[in-house]
PDB file of N, CA and C in Angstrom:
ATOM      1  N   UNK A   1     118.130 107.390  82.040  1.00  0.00           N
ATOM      2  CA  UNK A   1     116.897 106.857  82.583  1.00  0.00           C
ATOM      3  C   UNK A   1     117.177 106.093  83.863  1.00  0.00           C
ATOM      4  N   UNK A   2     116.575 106.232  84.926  1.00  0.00           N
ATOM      5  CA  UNK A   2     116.197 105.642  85.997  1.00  0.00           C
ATOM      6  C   UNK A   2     115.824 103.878  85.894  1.00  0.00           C
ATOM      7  N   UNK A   3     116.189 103.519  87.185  1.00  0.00           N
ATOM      8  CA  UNK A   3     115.914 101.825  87.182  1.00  0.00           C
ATOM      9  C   UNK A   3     114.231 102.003  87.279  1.00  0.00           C
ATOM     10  N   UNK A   4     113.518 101.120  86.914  1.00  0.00           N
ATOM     11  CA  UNK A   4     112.268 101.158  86.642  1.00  0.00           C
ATOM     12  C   UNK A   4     111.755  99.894  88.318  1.00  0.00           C
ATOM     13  N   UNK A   5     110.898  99.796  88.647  1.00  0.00           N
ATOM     14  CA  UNK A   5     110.680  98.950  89.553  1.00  0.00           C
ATOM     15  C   UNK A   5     109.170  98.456  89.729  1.00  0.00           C
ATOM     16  N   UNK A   6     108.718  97.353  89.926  1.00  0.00           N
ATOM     17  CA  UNK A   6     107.562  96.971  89.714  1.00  0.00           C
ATOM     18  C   UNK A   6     106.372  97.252  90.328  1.00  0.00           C
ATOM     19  N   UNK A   7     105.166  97.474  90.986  1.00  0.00           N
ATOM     20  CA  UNK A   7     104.339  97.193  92.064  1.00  0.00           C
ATOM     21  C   UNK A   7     104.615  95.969  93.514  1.00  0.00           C
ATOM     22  N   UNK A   8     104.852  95.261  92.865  1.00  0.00           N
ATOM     23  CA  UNK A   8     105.566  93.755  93.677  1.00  0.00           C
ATOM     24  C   UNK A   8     106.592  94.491  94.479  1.00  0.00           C
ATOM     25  N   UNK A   9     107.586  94.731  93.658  1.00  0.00           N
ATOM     26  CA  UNK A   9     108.636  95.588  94.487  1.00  0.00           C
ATOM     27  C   UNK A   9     108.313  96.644  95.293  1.00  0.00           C
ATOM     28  N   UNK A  10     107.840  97.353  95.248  1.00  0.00           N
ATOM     29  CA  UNK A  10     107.326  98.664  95.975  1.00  0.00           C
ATOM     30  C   UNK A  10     107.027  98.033  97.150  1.00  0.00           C
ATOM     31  N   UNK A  11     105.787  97.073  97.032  1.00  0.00           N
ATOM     32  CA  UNK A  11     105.573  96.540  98.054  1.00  0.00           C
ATOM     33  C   UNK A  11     105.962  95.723  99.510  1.00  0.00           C
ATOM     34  N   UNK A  12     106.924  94.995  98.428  1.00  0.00           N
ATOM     35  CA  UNK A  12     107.926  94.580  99.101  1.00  0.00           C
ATOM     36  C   UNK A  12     108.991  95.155 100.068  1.00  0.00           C
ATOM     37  N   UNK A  13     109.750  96.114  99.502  1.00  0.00           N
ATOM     38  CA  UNK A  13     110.208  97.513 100.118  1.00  0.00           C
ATOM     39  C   UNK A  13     109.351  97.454 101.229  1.00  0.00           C
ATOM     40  N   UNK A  14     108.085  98.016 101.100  1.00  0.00           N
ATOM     41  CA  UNK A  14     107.616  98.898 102.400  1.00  0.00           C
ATOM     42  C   UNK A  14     107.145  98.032 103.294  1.00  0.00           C
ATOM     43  N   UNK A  15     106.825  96.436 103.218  1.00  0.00           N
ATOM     44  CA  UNK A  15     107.027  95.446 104.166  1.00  0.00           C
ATOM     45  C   UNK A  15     107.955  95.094 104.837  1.00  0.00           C
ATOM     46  N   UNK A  16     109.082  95.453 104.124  1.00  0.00           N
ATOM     47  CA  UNK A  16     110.092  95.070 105.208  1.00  0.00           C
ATOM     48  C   UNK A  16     110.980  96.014 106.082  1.00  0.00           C
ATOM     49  N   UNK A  17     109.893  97.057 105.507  1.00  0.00           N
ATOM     50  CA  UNK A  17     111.083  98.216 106.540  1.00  0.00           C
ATOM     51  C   UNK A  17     111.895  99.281 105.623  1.00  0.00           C
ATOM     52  N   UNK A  18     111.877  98.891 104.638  1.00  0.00           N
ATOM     53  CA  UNK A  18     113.049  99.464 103.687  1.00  0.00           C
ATOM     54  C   UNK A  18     112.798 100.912 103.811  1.00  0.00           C
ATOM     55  N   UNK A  19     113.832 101.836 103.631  1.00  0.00           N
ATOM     56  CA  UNK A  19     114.181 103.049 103.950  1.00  0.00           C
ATOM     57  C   UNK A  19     113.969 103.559 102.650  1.00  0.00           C
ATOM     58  N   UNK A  20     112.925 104.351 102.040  1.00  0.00           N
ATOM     59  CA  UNK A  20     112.499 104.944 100.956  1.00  0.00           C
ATOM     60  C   UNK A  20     111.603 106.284 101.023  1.00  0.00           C
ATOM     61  N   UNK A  21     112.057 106.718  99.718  1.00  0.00           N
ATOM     62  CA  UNK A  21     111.037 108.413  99.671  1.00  0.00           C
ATOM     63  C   UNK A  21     110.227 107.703  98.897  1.00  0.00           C
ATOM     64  N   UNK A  22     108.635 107.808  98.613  1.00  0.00           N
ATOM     65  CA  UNK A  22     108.024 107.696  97.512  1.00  0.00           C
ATOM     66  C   UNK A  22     107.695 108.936  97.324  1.00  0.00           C
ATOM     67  N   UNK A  23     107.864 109.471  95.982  1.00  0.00           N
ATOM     68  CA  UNK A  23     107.610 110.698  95.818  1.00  0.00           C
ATOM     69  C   UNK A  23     106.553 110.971  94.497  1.00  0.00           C
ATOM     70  N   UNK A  24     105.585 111.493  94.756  1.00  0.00           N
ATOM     71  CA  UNK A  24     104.746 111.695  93.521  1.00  0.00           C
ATOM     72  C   UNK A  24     104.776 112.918  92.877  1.00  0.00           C
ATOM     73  N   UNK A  25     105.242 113.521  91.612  1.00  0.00           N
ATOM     74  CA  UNK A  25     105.747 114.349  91.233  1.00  0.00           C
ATOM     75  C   UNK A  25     104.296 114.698  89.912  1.00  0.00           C
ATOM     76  N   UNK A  26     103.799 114.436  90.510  1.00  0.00           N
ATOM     77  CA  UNK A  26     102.363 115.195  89.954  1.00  0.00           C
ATOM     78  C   UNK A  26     102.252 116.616  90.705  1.00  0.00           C
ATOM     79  N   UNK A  27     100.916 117.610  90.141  1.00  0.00           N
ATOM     80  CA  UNK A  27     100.793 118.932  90.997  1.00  0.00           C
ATOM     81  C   UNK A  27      99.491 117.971  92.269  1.00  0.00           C
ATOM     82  N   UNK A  28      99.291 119.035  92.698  1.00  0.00           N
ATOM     83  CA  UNK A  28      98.605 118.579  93.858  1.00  0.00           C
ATOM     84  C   UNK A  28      97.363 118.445  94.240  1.00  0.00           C
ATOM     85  N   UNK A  29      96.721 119.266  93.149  1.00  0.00           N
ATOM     86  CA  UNK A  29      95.161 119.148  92.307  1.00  0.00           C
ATOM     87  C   UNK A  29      95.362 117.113  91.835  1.00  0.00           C
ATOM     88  N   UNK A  30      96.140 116.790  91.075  1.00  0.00           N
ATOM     89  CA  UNK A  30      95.985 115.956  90.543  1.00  0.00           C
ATOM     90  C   UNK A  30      96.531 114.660  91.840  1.00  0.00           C
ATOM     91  N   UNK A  31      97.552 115.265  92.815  1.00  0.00           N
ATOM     92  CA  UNK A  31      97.683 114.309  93.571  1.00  0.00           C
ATOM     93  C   UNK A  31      96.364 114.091  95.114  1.00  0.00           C
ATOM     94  N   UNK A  32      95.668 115.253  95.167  1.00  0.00           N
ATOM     95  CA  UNK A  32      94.529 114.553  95.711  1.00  0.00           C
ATOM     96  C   UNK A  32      93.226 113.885  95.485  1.00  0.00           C
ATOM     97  N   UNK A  33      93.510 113.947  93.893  1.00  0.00           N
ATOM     98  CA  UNK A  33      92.431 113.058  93.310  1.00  0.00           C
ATOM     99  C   UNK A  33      92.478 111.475  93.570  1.00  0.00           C
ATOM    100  N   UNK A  34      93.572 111.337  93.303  1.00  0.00           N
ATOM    101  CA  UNK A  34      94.440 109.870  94.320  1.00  0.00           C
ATOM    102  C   UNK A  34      95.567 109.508  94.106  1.00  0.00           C
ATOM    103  N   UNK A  35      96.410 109.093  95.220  1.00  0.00           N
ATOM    104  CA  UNK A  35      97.755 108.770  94.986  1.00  0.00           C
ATOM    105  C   UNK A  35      97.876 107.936  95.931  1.00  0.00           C
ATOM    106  N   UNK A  36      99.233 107.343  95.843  1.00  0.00           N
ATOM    107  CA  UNK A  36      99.556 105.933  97.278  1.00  0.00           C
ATOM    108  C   UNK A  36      99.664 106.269  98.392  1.00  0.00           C
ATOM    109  N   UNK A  37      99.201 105.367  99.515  1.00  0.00           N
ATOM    110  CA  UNK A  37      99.032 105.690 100.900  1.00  0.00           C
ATOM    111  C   UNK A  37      99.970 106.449 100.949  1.00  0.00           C
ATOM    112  N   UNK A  38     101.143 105.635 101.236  1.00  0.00           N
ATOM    113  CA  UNK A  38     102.603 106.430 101.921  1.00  0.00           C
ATOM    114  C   UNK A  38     103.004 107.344 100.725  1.00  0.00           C
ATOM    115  N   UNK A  39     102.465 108.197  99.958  1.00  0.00           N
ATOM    116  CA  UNK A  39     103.449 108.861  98.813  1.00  0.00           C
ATOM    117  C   UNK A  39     103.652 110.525  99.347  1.00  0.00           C
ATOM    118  N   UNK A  40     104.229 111.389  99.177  1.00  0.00           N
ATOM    119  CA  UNK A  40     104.705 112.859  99.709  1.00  0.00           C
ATOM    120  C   UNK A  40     104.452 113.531  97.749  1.00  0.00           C
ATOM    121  N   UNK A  41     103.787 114.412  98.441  1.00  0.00           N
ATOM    122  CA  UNK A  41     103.200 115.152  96.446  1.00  0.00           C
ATOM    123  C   UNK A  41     104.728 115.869  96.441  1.00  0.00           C
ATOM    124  N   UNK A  42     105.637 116.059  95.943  1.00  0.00           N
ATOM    125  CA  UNK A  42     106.549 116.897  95.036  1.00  0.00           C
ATOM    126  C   UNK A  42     106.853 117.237  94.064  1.00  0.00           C
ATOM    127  N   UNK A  43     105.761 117.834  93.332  1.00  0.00           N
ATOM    128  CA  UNK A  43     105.859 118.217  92.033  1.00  0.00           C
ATOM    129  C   UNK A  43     106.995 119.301  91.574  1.00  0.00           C
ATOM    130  N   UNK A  44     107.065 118.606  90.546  1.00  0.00           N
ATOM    131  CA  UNK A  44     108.652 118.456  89.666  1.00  0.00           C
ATOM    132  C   UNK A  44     108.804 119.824  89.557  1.00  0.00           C
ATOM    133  N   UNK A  45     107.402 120.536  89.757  1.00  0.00           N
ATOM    134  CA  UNK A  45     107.224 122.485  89.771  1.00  0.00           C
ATOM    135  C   UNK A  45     108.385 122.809  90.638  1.00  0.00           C
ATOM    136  N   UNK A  46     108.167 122.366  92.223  1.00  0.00           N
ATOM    137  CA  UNK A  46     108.800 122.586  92.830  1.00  0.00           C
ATOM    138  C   UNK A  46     110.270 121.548  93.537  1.00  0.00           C
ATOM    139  N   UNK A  47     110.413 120.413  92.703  1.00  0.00           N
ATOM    140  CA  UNK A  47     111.404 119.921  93.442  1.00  0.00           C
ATOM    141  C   UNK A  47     112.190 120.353  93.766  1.00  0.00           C
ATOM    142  N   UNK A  48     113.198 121.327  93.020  1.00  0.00           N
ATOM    143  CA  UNK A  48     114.480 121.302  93.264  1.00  0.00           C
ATOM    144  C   UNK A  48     114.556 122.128  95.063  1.00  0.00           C
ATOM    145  N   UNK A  49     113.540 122.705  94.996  1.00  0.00           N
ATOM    146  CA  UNK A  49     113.428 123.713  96.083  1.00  0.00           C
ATOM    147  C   UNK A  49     112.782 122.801  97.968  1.00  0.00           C
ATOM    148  N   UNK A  50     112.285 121.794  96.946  1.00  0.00           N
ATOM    149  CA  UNK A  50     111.725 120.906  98.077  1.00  0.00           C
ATOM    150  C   UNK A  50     112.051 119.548  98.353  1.00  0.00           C
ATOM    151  N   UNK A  51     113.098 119.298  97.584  1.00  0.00           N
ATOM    152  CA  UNK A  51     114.012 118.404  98.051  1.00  0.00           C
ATOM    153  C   UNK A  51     114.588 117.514  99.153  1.00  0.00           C
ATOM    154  N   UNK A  52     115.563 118.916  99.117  1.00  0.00           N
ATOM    155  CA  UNK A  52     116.564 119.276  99.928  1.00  0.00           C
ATOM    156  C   UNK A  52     116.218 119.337 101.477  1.00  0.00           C
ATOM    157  N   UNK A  53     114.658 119.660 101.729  1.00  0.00           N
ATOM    158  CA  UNK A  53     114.320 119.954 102.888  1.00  0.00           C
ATOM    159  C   UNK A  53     113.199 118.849 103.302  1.00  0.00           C
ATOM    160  N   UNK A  54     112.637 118.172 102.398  1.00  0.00           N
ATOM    161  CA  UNK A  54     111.836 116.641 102.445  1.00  0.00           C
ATOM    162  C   UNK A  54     112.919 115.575 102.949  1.00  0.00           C
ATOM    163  N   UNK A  55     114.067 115.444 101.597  1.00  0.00           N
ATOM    164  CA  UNK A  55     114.988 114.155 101.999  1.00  0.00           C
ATOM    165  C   UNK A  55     115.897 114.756 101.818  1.00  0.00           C
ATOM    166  N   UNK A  56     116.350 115.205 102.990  1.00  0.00           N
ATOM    167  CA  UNK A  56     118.348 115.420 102.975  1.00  0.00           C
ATOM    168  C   UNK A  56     119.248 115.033 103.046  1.00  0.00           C
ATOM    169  N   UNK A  57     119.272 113.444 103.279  1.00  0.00           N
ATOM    170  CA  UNK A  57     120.421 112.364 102.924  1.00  0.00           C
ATOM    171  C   UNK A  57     119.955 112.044 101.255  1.00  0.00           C
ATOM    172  N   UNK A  58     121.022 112.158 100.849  1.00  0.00           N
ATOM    173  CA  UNK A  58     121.020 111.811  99.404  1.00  0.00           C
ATOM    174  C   UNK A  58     121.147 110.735  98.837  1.00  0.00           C
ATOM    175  N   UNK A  59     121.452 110.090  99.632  1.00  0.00           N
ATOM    176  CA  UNK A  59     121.900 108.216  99.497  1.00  0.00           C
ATOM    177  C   UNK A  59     120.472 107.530  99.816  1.00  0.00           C
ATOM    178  N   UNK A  60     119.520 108.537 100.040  1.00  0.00           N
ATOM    179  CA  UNK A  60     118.351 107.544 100.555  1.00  0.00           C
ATOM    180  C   UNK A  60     117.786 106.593  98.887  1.00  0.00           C
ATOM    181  N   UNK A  61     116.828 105.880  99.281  1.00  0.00           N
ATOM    182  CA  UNK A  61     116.283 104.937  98.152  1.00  0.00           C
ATOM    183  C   UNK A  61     115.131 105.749  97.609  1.00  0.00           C
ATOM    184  N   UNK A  62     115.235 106.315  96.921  1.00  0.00           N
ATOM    185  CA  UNK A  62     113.662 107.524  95.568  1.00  0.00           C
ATOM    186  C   UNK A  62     113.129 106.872  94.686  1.00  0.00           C
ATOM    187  N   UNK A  63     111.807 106.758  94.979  1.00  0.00           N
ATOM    188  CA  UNK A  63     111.241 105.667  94.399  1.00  0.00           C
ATOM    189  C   UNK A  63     110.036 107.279  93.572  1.00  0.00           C
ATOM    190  N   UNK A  64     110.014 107.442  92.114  1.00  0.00           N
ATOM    191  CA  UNK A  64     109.137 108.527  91.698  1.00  0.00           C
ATOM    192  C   UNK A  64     107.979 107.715  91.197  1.00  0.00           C
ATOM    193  N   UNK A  65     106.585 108.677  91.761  1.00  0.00           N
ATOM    194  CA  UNK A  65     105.559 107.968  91.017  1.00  0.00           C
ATOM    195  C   UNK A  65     105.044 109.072  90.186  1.00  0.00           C
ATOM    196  N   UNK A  66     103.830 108.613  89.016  1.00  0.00           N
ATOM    197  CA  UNK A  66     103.190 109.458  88.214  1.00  0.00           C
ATOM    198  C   UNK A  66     102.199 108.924  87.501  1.00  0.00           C
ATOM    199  N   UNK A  67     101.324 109.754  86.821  1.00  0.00           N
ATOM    200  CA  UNK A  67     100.635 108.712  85.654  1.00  0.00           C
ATOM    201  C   UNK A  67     100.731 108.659  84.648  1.00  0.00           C
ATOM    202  N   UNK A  68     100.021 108.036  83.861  1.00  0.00           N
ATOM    203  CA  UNK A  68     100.056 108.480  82.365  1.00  0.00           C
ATOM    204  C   UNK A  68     100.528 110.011  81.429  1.00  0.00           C
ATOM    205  N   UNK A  69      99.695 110.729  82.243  1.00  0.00           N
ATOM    206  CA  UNK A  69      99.730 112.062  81.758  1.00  0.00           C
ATOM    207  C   UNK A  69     101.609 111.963  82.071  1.00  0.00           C
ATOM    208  N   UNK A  70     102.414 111.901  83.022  1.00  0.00           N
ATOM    209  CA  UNK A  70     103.202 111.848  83.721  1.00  0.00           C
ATOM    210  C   UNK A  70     104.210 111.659  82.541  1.00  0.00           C
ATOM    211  N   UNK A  71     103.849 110.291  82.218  1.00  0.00           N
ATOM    212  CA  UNK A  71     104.817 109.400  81.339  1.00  0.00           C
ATOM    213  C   UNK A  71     104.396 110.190  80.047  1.00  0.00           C
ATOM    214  N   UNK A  72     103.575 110.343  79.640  1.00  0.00           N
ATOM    215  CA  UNK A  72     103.155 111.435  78.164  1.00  0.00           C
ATOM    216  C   UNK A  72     103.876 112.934  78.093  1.00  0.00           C
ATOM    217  N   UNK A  73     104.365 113.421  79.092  1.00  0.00           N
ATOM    218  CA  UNK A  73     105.148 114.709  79.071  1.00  0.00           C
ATOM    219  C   UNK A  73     106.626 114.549  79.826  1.00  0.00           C
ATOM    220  N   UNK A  74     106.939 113.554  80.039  1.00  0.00           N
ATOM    221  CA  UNK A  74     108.475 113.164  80.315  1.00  0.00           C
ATOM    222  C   UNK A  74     108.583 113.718  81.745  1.00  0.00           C
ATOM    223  N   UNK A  75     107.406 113.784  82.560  1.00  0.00           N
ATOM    224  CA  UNK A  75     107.691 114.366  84.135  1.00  0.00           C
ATOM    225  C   UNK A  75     108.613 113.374  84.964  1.00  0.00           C
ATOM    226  N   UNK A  76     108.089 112.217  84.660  1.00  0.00           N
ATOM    227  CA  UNK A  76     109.548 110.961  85.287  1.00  0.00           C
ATOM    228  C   UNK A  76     110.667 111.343  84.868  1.00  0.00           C
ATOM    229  N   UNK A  77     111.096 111.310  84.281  1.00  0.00           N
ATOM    230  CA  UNK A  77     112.360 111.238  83.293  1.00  0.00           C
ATOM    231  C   UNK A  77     113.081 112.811  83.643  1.00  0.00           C
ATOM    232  N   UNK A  78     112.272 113.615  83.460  1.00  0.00           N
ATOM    233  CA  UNK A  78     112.709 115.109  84.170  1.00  0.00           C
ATOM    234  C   UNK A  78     113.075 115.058  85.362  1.00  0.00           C
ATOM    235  N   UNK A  79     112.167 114.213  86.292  1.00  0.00           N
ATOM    236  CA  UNK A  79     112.173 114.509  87.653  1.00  0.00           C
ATOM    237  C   UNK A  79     113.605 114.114  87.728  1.00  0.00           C
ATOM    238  N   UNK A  80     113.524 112.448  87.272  1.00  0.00           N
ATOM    239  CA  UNK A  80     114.630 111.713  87.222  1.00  0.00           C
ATOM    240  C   UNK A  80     115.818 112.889  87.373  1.00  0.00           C
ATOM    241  N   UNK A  81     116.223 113.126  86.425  1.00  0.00           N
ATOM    242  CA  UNK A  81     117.218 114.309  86.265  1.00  0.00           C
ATOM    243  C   UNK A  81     117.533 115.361  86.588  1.00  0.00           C
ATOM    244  N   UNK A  82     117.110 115.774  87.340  1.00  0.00           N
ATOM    245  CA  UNK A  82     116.472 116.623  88.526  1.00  0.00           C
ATOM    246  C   UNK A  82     117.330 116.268  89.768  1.00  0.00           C
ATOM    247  N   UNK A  83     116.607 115.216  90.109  1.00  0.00           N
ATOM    248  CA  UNK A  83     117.211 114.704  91.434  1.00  0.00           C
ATOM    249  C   UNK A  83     118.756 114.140  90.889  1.00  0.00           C
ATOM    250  N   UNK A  84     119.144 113.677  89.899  1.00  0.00           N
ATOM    251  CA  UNK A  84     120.502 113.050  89.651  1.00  0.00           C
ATOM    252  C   UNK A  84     121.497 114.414  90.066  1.00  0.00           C
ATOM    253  N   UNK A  85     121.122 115.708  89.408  1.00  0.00           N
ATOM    254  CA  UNK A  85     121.465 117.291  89.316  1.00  0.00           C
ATOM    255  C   UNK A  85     121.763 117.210  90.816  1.00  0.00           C
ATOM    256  N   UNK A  86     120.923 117.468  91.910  1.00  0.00           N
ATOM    257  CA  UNK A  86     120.481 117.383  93.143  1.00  0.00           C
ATOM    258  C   UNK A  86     121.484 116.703  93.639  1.00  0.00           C
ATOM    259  N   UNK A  87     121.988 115.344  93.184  1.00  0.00           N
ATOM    260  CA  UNK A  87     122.956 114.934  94.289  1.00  0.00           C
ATOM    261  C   UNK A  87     122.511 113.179  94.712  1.00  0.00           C
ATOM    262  N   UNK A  88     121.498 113.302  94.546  1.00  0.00           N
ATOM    263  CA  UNK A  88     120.774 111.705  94.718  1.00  0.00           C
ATOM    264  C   UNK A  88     121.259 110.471  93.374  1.00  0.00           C
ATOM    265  N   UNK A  89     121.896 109.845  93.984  1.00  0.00           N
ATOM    266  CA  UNK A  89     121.966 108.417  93.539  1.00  0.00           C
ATOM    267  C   UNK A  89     120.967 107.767  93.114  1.00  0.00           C
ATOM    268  N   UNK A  90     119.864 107.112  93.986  1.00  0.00           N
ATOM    269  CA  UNK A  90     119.216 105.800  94.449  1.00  0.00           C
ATOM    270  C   UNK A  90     118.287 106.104  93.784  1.00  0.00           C
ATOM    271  N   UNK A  91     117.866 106.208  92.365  1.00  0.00           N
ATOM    272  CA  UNK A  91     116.232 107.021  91.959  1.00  0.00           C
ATOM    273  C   UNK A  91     115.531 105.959  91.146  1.00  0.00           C
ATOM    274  N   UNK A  92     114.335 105.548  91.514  1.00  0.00           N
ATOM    275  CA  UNK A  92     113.925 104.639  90.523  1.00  0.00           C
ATOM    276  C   UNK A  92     112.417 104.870  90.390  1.00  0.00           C
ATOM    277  N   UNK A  93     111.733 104.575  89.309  1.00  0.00           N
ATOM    278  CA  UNK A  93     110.554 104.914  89.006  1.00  0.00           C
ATOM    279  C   UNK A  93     109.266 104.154  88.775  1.00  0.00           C
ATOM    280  N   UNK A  94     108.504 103.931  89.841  1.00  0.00           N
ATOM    281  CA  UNK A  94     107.494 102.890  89.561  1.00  0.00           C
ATOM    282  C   UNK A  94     106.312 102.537  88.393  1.00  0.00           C
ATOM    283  N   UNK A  95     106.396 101.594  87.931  1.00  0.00           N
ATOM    284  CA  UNK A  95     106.014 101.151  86.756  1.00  0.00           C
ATOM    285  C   UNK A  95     104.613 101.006  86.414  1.00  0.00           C
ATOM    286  N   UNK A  96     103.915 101.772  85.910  1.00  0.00           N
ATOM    287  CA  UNK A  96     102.247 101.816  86.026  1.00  0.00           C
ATOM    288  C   UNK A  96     102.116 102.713  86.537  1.00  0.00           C
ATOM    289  N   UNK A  97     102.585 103.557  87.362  1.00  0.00           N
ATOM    290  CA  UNK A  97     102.234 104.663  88.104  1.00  0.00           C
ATOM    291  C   UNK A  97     101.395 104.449  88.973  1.00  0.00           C
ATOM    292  N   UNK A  98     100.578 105.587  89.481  1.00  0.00           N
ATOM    293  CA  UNK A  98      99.442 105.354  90.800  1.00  0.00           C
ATOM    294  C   UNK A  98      98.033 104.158  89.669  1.00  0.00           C
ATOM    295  N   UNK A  99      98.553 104.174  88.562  1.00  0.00           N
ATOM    296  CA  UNK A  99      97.119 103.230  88.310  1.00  0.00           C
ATOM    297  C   UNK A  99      97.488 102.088  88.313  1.00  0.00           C
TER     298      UNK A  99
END
């Protein structure tokens, strides 16, 4: 499992500059219903394939979002593992999701 990280934090991050993917790993029906300003849709359908060509330093900071439904079918936790597969370090998963 992934480091978990708060709303506070997120925020924080993107005030100060911090160098991060937010990635929402919902499909894309569900990510234009609403998702966070700065978030990039990469659903977990297609990560492995869209990755690589979104964030290609692997050391960057991956911050995954999702919702409920998200957390009810283990799409974090997959994604999570996914990207670990992939090569990425830095993966952490925001807490509450987009709600």
């Amino acid at each position: 499992m992934s480091e978990t990280i708060t709303p506070e934090q997120l925020y924080r991050m993107i005030q100060e500059g911090e160098e991060l993917a937010l990635i929402d790993v919902r499909e894309q029906g569900e990510f234009a219903q609403s998702h966070i300003l700065t978030a990039s849709c990469i659903p977990l359908s297609s990560m492995e394939i869209r990755m690589p060509e979104m964030v290609p330093w692997q050391g960057t900071r991956i911050i995954l979002v999702g919702d409920r439904y998200s957390k009810q079918y283990n799409l974090l936790d997959r994604a999570a593992t996914c990207l670990h597969e992939l090569g990425y370090l830095n993966v952490s998963v925001l807490n509450g999701g987009v709600e």
